[in-house]
C-alpha atoms as a PDB file:
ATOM      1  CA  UNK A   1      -6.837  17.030   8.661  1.00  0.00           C
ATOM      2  CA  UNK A   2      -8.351  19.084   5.444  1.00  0.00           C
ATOM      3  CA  UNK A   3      -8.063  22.609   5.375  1.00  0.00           C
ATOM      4  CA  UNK A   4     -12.363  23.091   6.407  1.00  0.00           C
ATOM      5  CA  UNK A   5     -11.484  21.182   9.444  1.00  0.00           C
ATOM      6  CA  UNK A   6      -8.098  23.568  10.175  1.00  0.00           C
ATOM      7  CA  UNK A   7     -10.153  26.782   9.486  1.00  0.00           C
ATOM      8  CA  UNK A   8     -13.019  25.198  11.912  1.00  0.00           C
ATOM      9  CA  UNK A   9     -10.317  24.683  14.890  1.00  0.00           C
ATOM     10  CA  UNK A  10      -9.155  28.366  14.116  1.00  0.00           C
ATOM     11  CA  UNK A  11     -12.334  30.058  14.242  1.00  0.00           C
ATOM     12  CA  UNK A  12     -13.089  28.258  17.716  1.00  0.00           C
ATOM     13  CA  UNK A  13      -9.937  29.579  19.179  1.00  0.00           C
ATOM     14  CA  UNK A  14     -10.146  32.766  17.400  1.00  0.00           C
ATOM     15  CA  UNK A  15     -13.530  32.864  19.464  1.00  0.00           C
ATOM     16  CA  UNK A  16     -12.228  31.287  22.431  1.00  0.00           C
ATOM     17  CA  UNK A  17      -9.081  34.059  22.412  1.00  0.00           C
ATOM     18  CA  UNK A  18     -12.557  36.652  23.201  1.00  0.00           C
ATOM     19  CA  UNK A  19     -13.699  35.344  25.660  1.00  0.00           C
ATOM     20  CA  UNK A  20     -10.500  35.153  27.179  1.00  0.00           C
ATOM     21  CA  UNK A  21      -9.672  38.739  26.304  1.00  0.00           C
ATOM     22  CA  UNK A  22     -13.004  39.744  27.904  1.00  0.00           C
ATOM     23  CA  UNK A  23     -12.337  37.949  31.171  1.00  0.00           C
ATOM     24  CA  UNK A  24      -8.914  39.494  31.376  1.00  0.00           C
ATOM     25  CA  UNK A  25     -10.148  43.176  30.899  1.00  0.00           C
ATOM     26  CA  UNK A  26     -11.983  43.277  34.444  1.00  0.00           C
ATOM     27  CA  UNK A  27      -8.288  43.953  35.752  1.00  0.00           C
ATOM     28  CA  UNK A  28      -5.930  44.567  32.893  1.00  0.00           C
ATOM     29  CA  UNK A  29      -5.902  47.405  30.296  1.00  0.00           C
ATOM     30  CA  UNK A  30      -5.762  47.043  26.535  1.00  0.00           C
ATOM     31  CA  UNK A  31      -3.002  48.134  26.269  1.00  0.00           C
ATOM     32  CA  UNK A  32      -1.554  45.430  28.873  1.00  0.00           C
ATOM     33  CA  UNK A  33      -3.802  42.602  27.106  1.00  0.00           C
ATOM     34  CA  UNK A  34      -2.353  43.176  23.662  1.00  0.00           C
ATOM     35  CA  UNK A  35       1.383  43.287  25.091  1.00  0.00           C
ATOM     36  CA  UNK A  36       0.677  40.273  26.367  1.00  0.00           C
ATOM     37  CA  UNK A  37      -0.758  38.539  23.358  1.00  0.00           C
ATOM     38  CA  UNK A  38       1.529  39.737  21.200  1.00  0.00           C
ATOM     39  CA  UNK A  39       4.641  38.785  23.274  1.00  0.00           C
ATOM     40  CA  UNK A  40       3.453  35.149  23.408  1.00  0.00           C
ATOM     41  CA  UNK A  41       3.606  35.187  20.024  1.00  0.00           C
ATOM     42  CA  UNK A  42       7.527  36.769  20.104  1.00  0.00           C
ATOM     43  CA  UNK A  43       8.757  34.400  22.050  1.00  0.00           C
ATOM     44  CA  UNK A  44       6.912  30.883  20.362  1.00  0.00           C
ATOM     45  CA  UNK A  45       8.380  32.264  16.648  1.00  0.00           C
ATOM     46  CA  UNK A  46      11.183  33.874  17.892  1.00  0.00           C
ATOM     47  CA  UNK A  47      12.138  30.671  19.290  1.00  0.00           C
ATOM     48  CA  UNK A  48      11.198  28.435  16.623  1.00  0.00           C
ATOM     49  CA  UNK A  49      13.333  30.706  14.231  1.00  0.00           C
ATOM     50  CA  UNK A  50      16.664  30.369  15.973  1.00  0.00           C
ATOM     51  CA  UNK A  51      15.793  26.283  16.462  1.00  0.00           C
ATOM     52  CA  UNK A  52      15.375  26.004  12.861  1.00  0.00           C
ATOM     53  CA  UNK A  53      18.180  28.403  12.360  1.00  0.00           C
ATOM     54  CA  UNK A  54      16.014  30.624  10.208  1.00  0.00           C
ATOM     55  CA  UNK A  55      17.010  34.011   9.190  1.00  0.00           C
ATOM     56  CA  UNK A  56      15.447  37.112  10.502  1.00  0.00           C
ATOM     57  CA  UNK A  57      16.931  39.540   7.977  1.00  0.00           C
ATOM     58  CA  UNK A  58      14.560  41.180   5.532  1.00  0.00           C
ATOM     59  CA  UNK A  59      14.910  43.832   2.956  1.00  0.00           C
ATOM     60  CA  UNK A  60      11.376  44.151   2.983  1.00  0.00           C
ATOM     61  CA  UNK A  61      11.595  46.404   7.066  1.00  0.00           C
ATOM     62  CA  UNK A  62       9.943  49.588   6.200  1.00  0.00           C
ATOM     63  CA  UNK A  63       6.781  47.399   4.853  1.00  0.00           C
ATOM     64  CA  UNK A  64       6.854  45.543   8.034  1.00  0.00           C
ATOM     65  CA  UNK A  65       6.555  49.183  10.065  1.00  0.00           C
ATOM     66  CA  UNK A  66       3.651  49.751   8.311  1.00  0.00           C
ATOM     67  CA  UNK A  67       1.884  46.714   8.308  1.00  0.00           C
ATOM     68  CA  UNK A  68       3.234  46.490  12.114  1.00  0.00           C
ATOM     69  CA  UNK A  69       1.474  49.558  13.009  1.00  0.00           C
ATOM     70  CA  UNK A  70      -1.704  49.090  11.310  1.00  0.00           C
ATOM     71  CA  UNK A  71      -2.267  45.842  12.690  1.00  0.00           C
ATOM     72  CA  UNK A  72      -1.015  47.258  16.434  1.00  0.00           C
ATOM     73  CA  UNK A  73      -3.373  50.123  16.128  1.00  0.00           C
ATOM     74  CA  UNK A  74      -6.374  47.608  14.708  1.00  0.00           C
ATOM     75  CA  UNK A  75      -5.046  45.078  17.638  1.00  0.00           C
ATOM     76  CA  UNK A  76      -5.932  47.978  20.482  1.00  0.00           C
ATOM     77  CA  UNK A  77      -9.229  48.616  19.193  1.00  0.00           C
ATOM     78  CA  UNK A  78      -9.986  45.539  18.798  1.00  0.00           C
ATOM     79  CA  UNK A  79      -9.124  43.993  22.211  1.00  0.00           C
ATOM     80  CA  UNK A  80     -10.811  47.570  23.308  1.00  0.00           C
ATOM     81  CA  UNK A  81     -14.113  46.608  21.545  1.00  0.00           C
ATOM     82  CA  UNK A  82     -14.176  43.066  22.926  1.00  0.00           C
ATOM     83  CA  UNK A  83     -13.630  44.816  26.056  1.00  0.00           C
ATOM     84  CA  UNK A  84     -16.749  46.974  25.914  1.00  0.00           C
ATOM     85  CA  UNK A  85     -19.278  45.786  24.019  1.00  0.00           C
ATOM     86  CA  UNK A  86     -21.148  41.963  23.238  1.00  0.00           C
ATOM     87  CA  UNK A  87     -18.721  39.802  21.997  1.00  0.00           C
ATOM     88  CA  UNK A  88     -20.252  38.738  18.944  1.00  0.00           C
ATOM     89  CA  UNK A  89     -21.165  42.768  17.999  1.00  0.00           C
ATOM     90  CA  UNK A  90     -17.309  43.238  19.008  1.00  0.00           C
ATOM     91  CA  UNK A  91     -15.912  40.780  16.813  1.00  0.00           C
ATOM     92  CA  UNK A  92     -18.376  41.189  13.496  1.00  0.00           C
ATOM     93  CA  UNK A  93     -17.533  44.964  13.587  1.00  0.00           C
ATOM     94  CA  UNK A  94     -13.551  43.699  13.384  1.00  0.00           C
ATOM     95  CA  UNK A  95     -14.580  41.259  10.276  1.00  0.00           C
ATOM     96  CA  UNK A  96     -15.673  44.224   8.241  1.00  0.00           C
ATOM     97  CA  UNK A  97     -11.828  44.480   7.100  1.00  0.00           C
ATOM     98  CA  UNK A  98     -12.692  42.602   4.075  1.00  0.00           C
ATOM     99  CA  UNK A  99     -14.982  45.290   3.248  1.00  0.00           C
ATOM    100  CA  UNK A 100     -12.843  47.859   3.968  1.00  0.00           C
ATOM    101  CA  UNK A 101      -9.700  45.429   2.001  1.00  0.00           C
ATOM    102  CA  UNK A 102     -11.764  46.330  -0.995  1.00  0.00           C
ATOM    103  CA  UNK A 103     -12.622  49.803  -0.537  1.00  0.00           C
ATOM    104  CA  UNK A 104      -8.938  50.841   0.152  1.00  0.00           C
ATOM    105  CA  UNK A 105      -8.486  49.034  -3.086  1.00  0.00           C
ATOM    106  CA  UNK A 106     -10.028  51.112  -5.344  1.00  0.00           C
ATOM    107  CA  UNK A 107      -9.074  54.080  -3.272  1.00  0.00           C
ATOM    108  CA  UNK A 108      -5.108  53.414  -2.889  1.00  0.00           C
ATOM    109  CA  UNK A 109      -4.417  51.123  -5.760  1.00  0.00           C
ATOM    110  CA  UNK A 110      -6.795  52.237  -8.077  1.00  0.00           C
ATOM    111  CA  UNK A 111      -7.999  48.726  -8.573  1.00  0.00           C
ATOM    112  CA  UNK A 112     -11.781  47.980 -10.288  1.00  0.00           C
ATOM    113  CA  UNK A 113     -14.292  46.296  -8.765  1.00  0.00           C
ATOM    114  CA  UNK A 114     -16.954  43.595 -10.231  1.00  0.00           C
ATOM    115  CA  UNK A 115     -20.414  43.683  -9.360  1.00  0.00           C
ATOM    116  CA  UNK A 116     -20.398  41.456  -6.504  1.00  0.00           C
ATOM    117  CA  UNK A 117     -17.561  43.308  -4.585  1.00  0.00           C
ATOM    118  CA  UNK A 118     -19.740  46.931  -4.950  1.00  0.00           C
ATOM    119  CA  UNK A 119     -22.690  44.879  -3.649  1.00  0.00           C
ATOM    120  CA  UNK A 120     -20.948  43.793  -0.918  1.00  0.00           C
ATOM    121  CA  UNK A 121     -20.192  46.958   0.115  1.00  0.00           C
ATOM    122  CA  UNK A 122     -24.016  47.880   0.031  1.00  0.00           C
ATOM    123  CA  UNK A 123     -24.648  45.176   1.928  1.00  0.00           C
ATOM    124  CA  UNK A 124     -21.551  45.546   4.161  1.00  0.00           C
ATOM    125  CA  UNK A 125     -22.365  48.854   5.303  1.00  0.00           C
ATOM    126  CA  UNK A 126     -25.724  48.294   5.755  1.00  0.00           C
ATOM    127  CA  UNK A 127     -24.981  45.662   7.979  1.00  0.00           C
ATOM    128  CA  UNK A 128     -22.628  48.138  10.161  1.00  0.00           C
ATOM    129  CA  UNK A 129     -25.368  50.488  10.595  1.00  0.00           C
ATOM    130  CA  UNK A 130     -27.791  48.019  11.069  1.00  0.00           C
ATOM    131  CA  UNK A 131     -25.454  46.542  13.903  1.00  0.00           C
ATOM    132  CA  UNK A 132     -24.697  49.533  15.440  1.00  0.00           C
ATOM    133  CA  UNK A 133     -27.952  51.007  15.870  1.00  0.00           C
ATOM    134  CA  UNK A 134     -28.269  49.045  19.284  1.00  0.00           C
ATOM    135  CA  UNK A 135     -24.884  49.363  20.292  1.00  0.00           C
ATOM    136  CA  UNK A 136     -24.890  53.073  20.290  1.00  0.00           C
ATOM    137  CA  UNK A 137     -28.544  52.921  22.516  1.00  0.00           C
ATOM    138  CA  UNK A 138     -26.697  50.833  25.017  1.00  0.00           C
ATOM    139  CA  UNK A 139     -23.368  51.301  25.557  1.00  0.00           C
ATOM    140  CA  UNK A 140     -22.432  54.443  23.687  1.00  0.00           C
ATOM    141  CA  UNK A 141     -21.035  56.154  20.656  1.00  0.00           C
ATOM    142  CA  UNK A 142     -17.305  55.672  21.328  1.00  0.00           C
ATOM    143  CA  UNK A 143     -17.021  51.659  21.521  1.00  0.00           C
ATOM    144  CA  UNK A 144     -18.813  50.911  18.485  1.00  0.00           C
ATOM    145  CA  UNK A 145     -16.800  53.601  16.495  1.00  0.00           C
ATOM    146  CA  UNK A 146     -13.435  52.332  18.050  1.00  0.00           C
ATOM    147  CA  UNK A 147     -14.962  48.508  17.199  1.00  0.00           C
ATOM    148  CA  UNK A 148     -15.107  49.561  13.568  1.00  0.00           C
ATOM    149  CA  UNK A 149     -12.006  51.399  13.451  1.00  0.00           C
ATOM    150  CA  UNK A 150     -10.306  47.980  14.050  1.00  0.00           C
ATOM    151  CA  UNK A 151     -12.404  46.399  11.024  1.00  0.00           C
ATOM    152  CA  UNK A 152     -10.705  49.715   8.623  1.00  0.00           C
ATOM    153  CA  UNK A 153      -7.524  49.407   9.727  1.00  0.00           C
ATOM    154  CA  UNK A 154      -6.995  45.606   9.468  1.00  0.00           C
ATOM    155  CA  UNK A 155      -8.316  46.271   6.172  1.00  0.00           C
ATOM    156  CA  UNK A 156      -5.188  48.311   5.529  1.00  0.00           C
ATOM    157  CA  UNK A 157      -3.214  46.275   6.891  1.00  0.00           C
ATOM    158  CA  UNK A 158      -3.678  43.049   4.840  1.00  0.00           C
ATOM    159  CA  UNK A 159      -3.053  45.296   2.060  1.00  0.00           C
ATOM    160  CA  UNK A 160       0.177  45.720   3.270  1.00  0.00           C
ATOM    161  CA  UNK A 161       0.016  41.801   4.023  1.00  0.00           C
ATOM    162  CA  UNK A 162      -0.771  40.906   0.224  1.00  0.00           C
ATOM    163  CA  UNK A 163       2.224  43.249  -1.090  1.00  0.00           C
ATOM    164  CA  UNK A 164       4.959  41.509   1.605  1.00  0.00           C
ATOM    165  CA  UNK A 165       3.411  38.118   0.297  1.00  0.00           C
ATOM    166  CA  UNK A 166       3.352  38.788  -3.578  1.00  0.00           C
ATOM    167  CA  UNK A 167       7.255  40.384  -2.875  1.00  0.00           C
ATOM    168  CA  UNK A 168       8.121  36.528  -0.983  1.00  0.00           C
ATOM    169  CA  UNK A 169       8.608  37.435   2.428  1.00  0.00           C
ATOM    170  CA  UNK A 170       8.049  34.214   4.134  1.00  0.00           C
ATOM    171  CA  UNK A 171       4.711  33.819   5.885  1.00  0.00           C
ATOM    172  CA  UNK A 172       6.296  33.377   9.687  1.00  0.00           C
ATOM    173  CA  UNK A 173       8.485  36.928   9.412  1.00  0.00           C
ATOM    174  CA  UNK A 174       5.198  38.772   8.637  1.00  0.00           C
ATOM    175  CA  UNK A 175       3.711  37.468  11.571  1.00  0.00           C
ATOM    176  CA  UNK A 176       7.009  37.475  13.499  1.00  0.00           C
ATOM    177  CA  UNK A 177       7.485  41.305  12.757  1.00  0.00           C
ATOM    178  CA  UNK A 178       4.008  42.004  13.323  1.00  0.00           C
ATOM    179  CA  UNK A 179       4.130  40.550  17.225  1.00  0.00           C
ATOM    180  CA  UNK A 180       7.311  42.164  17.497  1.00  0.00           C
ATOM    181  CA  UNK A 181       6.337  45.956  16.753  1.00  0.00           C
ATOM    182  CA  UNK A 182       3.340  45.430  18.417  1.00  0.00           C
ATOM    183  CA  UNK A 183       5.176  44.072  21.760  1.00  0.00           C
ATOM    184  CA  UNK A 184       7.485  46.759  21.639  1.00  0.00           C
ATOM    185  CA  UNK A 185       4.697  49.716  21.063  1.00  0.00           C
ATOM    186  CA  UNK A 186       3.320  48.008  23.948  1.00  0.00           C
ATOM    187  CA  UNK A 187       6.394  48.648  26.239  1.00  0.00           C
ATOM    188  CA  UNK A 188       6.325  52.471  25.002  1.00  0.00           C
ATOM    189  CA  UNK A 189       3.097  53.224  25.399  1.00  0.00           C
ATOM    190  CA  UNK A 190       2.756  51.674  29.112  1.00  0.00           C
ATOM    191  CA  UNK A 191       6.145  53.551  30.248  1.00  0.00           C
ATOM    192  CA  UNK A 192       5.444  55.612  32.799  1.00  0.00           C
ATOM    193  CA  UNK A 193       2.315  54.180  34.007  1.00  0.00           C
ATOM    194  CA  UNK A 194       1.908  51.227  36.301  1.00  0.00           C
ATOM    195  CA  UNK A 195       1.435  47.565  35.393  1.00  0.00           C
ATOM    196  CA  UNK A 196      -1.404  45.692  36.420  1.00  0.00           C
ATOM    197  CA  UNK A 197       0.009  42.609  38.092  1.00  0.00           C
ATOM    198  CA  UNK A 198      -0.129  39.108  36.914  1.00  0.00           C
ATOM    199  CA  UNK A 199      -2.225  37.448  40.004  1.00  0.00           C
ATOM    200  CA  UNK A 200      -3.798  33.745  40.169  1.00  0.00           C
ATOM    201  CA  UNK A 201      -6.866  35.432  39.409  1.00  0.00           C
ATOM    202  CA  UNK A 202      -6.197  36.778  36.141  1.00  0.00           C
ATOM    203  CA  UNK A 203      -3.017  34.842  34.871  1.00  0.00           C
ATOM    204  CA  UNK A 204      -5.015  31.784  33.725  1.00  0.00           C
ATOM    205  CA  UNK A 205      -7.000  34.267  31.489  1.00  0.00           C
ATOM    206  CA  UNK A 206      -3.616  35.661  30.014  1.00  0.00           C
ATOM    207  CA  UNK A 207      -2.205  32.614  29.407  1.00  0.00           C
ATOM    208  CA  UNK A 208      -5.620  31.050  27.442  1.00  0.00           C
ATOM    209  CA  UNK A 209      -5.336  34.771  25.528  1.00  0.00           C
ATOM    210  CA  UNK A 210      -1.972  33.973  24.403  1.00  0.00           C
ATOM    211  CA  UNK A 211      -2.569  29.488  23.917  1.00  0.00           C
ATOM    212  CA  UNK A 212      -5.475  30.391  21.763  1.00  0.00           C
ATOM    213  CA  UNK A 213      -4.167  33.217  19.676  1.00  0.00           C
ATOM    214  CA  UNK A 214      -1.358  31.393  18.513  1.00  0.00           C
ATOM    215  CA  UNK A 215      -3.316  27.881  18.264  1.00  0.00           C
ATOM    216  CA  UNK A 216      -5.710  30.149  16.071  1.00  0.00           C
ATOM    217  CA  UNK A 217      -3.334  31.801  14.046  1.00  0.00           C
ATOM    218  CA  UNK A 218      -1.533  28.457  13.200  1.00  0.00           C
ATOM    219  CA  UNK A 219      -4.006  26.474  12.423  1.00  0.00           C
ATOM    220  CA  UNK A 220      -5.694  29.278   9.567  1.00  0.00           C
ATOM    221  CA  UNK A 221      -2.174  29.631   8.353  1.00  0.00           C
ATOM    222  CA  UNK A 222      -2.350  25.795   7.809  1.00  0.00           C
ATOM    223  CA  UNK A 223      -5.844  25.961   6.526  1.00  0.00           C
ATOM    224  CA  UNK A 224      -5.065  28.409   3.875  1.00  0.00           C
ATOM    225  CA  UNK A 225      -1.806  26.416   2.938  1.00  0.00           C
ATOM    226  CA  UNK A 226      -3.803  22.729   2.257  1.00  0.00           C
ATOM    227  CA  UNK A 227      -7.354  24.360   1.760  1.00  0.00           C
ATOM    228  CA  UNK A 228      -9.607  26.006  -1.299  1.00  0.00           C
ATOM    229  CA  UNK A 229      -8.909  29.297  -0.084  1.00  0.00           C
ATOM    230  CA  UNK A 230     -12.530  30.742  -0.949  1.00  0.00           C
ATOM    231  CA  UNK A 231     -13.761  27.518   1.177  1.00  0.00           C
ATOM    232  CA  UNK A 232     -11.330  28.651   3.662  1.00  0.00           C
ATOM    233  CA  UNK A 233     -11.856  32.290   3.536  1.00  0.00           C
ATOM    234  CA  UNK A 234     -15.734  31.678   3.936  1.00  0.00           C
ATOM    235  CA  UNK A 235     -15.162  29.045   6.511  1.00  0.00           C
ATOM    236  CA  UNK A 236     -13.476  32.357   8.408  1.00  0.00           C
ATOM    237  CA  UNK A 237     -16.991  33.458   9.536  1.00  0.00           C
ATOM    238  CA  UNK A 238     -17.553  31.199  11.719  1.00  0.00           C
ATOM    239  CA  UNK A 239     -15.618  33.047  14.419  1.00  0.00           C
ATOM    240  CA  UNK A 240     -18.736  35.513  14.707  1.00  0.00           C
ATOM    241  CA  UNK A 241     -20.799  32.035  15.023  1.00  0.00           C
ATOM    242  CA  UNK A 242     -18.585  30.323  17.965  1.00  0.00           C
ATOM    243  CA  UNK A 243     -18.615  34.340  19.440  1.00  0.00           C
ATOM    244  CA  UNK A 244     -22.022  34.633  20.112  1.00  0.00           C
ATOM    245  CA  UNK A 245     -22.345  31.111  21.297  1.00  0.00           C
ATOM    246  CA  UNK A 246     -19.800  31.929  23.751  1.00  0.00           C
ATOM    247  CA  UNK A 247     -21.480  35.179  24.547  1.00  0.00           C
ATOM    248  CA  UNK A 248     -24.708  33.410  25.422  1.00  0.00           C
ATOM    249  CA  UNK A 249     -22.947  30.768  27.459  1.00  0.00           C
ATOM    250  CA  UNK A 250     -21.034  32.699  29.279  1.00  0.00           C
ATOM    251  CA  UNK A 251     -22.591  36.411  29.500  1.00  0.00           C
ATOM    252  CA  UNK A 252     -26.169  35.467  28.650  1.00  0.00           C
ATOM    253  CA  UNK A 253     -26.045  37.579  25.877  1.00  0.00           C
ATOM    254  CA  UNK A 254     -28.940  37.851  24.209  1.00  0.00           C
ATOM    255  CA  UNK A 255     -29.046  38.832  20.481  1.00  0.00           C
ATOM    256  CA  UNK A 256     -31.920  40.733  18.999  1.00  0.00           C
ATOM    257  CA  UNK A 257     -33.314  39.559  15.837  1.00  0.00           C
ATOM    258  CA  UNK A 258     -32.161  42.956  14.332  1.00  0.00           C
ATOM    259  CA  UNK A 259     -28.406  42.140  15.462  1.00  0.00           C
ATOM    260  CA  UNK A 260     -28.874  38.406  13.624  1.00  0.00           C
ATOM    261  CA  UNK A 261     -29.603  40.039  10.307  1.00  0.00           C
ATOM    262  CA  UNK A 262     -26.977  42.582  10.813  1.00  0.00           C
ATOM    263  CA  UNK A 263     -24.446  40.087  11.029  1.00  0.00           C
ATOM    264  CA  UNK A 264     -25.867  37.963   8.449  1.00  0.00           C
ATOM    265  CA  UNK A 265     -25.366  41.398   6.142  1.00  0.00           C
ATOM    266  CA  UNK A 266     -21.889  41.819   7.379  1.00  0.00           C
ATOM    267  CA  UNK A 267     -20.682  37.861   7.136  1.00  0.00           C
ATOM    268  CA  UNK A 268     -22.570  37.787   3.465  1.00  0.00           C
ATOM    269  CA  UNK A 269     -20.333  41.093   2.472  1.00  0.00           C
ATOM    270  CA  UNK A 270     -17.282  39.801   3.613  1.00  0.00           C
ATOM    271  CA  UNK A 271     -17.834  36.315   1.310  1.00  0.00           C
ATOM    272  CA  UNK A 272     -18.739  38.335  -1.957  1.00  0.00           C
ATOM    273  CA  UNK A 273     -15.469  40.935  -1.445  1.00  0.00           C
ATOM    274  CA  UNK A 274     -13.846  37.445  -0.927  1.00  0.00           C
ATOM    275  CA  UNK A 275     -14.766  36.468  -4.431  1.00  0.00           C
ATOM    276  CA  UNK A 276     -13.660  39.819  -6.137  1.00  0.00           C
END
């Protein structure tokens, strides 16, 4: 299978994972829903490490925090998003990291931009407000700002991604110590307060959270590996595409004309920072 095929099988999980995240949330908490995604994906590597009697030493640890925390943080607002607003709006709002990749660029590295990358920041943002317009009418200030906070710091955190990748920490311990931190901030945060049991009614939910998410993340690590990344990268998008399918099919929601082009602004953005 090519890598456009790969990327298409990871964007449908990566929207399937939603809607399972959004089913979930009628009796679990974020916090609970990332914990459990996250420890899924402890266990499967964590496993398939000692198996393959691979080495989970790094010298690289303090890099790992950060990224860790970033991408916990940007996980929790994230899963909070999905939880409170459309799906599609939820998830475009989280693919603005690219965006926000290339602003923290120039900002943090001190790194120039071409012409396409400062257009697709025009574009970007105009896009967000565009999108949010109708989000803040219906549901509120709070989850669009929290759904866009997930988009700026996954943007960080792939920074911090790119620098464990161009020192050659292997692709698995990234992930690996990413799942881990995040597990274990989940266990901190929730002591003290009481877990929402696991229950035939909601377990089937948990479990297609944590099948997809790792089916997802596998198959775009294999895209990018036998793929043209910018086909790849572009191919990425469609997650917002299989999202709002899914939101129609199974929430009957509607999007406005006004929402289309926002996303259209957004998914456009993210291809030209791609190219930068």
């Amino acid at each position: 299978m090519n890598g456009a095929l790969w990327m298409l099988l990871a964007a449908a999980s990566f929207g399937l994972m939603g809607v399972f995240v959004k089913l979930a949330a009628a009796t679990l908490g974020t916090v609970e829903l990332v914990f459990w995604r996250t420890a899924f994906a402890v266990l499967l590597l964590g496993g398939n490490a000692l198996l393959r009697r691979q080495s989970f030493a790094t010298p690289l640890l303090a890099r790992h925090l950060q990224r860790g925390l970033l991408g916990y943080v940007s996980l929790l607002c994230y899963f909070y998003g999905i939880s409170h607003l459309p799906l599609a709006t939820a998830v475009t709002l989280n693919y603005t990291s690219p965006l926000f990749l290339s602003l923290l660029s120039v900002l943090l590295l001190r790194e120039k931009l071409a012409r396409p990358a400062l257009l697709a920041m025009v574009l970007g943002f105009a896009g967000v407000a565009l999108l949010l317009r109708p989000t803040l009418q219906g549901v509120g200030l709070w989850p669009g700002v929290v759904g866009l906070l997930s988009g700026f710091l996954a943007g960080w955190s792939y920074l911090h991604v790119r620098e464990l990748g161009q020192a050659g920490e292997a692709e698995w311990r990234t992930v690996f110590y990413f799942a881990l931190i995040s597990t274990l901030g989940g266990l901190l945060l929730m002591l003290g307060q009481d877990w929402h049991p696991l229950t035939a009614a909601n377990l089937p939910w948990v479990l297609g959270l944590g099948v997809t998410a790792m089916i997802a993340q596998l198959a775009m690590t294999r895209a990018y590996k036998v793929g043209r990344k910018l086909l790849v990268a572009n191919l990425s998008y469609l997650t917002v595409v299989f999202s709002a399918l899914f939101g129609v099919l199974v929430w009957r929601h509607v999007l406005s004309i006004g929402e289309l082009a926002a996303m259209s602004l957004i998914i456009l953005s993210g291809i030209l920072a791609g190219r930068r």
